[in-house]
C-alpha atoms as a PDB file:
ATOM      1  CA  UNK A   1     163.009 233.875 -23.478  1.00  0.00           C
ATOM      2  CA  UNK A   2     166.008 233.263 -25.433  1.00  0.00           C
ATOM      3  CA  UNK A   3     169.086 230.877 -24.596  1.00  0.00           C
ATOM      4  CA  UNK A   4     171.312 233.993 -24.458  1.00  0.00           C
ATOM      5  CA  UNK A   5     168.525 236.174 -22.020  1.00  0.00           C
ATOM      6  CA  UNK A   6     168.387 232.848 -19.984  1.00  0.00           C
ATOM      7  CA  UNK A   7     172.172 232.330 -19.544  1.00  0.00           C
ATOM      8  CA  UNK A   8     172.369 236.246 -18.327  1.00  0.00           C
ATOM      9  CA  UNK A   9     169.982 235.569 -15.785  1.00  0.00           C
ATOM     10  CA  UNK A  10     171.033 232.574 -14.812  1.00  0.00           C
ATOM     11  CA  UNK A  11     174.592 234.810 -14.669  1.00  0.00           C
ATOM     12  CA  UNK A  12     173.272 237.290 -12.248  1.00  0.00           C
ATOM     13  CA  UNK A  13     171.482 234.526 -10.038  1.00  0.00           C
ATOM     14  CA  UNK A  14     174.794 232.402  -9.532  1.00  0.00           C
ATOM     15  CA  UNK A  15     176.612 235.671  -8.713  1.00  0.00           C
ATOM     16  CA  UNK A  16     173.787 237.051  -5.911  1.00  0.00           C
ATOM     17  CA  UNK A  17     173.435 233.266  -4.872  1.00  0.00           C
ATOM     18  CA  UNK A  18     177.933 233.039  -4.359  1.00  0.00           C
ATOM     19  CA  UNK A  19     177.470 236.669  -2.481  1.00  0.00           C
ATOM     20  CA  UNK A  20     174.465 234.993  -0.140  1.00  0.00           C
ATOM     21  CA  UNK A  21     176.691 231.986   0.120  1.00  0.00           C
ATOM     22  CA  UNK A  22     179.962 234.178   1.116  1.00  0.00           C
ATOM     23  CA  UNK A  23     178.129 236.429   3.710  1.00  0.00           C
ATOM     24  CA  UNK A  24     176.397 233.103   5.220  1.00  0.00           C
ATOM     25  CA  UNK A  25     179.957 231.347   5.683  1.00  0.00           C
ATOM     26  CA  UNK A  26     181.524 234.487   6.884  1.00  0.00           C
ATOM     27  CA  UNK A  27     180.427 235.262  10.774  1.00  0.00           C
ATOM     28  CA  UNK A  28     180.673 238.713  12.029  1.00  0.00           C
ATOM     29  CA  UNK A  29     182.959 239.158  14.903  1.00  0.00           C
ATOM     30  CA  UNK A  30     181.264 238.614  18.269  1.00  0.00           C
ATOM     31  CA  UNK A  31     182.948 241.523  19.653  1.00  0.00           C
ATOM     32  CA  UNK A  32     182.088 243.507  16.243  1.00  0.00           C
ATOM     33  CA  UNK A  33     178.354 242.389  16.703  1.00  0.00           C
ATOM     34  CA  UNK A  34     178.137 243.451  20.158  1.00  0.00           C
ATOM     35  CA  UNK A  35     179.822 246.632  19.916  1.00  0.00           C
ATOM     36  CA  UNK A  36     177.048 247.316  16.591  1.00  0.00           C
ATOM     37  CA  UNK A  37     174.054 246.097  19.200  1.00  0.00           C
ATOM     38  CA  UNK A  38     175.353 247.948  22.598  1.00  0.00           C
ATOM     39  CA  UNK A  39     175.397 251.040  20.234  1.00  0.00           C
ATOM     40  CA  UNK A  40     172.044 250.737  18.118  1.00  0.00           C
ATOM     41  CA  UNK A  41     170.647 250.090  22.455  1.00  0.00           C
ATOM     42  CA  UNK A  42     172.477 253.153  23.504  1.00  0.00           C
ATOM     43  CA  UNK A  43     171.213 255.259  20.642  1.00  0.00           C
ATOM     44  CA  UNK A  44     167.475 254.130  21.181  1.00  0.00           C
ATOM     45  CA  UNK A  45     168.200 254.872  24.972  1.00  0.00           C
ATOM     46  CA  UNK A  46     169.575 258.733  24.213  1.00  0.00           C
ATOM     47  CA  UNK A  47     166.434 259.025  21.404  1.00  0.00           C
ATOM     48  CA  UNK A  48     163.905 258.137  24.231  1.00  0.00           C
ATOM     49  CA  UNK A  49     165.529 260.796  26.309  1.00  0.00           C
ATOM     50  CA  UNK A  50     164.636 263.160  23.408  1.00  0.00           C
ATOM     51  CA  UNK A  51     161.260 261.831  23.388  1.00  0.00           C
ATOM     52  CA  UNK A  52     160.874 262.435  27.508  1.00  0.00           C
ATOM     53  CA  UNK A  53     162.092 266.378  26.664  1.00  0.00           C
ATOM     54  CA  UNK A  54     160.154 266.552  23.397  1.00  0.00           C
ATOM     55  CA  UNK A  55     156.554 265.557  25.879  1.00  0.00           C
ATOM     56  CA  UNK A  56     158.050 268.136  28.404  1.00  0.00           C
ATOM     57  CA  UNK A  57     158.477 271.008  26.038  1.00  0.00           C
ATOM     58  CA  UNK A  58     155.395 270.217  24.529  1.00  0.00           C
ATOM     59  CA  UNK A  59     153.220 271.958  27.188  1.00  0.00           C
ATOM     60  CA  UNK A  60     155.144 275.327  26.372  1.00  0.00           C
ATOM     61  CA  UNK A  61     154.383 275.417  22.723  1.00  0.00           C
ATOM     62  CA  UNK A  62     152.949 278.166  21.054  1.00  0.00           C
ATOM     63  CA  UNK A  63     149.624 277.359  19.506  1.00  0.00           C
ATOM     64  CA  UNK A  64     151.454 277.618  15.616  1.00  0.00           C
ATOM     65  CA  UNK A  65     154.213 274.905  17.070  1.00  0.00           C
ATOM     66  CA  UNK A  66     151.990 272.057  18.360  1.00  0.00           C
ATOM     67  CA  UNK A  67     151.302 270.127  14.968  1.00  0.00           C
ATOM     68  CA  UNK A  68     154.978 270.102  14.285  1.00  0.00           C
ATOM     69  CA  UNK A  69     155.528 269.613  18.456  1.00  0.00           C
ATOM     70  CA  UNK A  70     153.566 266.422  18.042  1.00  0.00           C
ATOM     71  CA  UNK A  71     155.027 265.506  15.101  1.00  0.00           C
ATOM     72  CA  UNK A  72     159.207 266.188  16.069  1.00  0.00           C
ATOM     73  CA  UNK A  73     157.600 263.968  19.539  1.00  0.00           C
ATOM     74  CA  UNK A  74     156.008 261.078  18.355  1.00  0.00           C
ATOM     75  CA  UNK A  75     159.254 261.113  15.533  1.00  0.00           C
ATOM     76  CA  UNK A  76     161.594 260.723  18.494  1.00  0.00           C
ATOM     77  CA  UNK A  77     159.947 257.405  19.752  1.00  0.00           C
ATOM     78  CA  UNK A  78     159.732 255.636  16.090  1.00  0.00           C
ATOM     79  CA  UNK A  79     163.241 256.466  15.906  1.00  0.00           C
ATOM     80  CA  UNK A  80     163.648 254.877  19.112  1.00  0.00           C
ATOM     81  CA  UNK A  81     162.116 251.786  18.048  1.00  0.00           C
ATOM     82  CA  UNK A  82     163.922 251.656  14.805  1.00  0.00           C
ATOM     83  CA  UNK A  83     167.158 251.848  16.292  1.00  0.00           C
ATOM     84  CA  UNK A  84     166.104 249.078  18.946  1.00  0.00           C
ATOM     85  CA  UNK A  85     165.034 246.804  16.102  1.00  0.00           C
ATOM     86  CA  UNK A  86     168.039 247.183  14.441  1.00  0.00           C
ATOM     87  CA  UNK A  87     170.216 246.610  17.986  1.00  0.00           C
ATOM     88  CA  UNK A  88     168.084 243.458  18.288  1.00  0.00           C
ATOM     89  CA  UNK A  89     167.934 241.906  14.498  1.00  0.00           C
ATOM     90  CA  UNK A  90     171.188 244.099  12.883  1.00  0.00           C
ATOM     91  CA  UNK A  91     171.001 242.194   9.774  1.00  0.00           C
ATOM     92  CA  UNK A  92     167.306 241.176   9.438  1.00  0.00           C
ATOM     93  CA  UNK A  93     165.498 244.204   7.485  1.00  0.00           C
ATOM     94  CA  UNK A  94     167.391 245.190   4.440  1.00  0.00           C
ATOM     95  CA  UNK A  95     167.009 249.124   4.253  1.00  0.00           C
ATOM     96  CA  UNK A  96     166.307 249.927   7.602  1.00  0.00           C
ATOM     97  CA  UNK A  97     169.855 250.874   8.007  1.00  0.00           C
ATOM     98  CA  UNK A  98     170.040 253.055   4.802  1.00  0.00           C
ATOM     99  CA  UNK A  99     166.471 254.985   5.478  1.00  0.00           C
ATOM    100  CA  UNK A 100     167.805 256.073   8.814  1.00  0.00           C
ATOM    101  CA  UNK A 101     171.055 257.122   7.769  1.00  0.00           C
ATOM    102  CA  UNK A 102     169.298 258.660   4.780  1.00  0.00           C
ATOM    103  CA  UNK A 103     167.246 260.457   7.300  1.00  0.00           C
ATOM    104  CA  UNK A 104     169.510 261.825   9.446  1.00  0.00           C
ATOM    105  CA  UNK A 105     172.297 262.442   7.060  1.00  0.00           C
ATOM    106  CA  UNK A 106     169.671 264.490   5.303  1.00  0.00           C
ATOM    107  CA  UNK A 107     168.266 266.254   8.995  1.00  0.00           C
ATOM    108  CA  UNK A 108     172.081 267.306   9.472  1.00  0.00           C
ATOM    109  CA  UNK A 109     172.672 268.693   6.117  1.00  0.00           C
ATOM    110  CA  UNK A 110     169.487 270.412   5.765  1.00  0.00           C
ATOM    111  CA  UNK A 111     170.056 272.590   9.259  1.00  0.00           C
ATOM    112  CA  UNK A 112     173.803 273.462   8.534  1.00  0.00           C
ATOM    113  CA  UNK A 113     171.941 275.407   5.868  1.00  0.00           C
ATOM    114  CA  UNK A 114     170.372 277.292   8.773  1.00  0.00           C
ATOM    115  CA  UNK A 115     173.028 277.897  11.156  1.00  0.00           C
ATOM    116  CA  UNK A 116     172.598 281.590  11.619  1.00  0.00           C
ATOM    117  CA  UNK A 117     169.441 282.615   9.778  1.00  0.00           C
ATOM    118  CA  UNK A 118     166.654 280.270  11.450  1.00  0.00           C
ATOM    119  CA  UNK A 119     166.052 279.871  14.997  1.00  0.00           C
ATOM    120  CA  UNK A 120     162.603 279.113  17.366  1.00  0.00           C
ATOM    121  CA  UNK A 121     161.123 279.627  20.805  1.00  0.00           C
ATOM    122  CA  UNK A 122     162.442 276.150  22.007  1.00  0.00           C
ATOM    123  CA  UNK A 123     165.525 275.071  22.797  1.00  0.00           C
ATOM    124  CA  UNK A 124     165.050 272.115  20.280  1.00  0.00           C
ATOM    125  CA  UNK A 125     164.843 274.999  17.474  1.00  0.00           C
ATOM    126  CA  UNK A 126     168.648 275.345  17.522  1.00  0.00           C
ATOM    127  CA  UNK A 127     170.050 274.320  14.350  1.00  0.00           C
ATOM    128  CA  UNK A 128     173.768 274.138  15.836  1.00  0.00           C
ATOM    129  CA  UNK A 129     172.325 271.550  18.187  1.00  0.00           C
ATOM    130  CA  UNK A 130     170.075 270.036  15.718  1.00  0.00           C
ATOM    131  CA  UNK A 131     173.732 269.560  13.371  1.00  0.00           C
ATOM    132  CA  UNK A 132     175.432 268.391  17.068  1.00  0.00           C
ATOM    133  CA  UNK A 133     172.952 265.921  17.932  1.00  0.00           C
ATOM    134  CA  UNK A 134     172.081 264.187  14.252  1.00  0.00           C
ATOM    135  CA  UNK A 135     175.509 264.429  13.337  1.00  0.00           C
ATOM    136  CA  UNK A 136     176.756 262.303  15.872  1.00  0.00           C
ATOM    137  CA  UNK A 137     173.752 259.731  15.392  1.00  0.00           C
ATOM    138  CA  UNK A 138     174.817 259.892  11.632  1.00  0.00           C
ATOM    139  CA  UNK A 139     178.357 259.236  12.319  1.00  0.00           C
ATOM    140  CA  UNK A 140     177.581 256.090  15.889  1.00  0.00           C
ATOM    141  CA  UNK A 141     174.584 255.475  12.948  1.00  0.00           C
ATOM    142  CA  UNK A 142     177.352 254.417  10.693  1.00  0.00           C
ATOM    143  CA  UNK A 143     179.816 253.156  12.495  1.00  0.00           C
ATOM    144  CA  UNK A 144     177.404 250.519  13.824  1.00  0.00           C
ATOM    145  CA  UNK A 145     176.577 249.714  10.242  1.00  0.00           C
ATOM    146  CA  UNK A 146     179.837 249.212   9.430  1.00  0.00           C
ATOM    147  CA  UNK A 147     180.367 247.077  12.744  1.00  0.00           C
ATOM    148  CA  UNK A 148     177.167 244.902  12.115  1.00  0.00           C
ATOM    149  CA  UNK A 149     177.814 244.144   8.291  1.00  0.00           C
ATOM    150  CA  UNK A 150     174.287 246.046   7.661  1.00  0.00           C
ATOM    151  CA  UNK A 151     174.403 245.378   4.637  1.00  0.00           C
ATOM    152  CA  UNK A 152     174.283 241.663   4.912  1.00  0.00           C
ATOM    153  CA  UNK A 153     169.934 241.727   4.157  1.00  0.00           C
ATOM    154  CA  UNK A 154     170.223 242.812   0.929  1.00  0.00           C
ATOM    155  CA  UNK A 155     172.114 239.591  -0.357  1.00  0.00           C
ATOM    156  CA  UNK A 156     170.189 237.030   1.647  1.00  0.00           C
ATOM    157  CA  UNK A 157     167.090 238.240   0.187  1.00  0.00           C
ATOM    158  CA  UNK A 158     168.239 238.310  -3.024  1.00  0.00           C
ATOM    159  CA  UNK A 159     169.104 234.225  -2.835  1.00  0.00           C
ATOM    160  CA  UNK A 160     165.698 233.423  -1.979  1.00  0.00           C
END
């Protein structure tokens, strides 16, 4: 490696190394990081309920519905979990925050596209409430995010 290719690195390592060093020395709010986790707990609380209707609706599939039943169910309670790790360790798993957001951004987006032209024999086939009910986890999602500093992972790893 040359002395120029080794001072560039060397560059970018001092600069992710002063960002590590910045976000270490600068504490989130308590009242920021609680208001982040007491949302990320309700949000896993609320998804759980849409696990709990998921299981009850299951039973009244139609036969063609019950692969996609099981998987919309069993969906429900990893998002759950996701949001309750993130409530518990907010700044521990760089991406975590960005895959869900990805995810439900892309969930909301998707079924404005079929407001009008696509609807099912469940409730849960709604697209209105499908834009309703991601959109809002999108937007207390974010928020959160914003609250926690969730982007805080991304630096620490890159110091070690």
């Amino acid at each position: 490696m040359d002395i120029q290719a080794q001072t560039k690195q060397g560059d970018t390592m001092l600069i992710e190394n002063q960002m590590a060093a910045r976000y270490a020395a600068d504490p989130i709010p308590a009242a920021r990081d609680k208001a982040a986790r007491y949302l990320m707990i309700a949000l896993s609380v609320a998804t759980l309920g849409a696990f709990a209707n998921a299981a009850a609706e299951f039973g009244t599939l139609p036969p063609d519905r019950l692969i996609v039943g099981t998987w919309q169910m069993l969906g429900f309670a990893v998002f759950a979990g996701l949001f309750a790790l993130l409530a518990i360790w907010p700044r521990r798993m760089p991406g975590l925050w960005e895959l869900i957001l990805l995810h439900k951004a892309g969930v909301t987006l998707m079924n404005i596209g079929f407001i009008g032209t696509v609807s099912g024999p469940m409730p849960s086939d709604n697209p209105t409430a499908v834009v309703m009910i991601d959109g809002t986890l999108v937007a207390l999602t974010l928020l959160a995010y914003v609250l926690a500093q969730g982007w805080r992972p991304w630096f620490a790893r890159s110091a070690q």
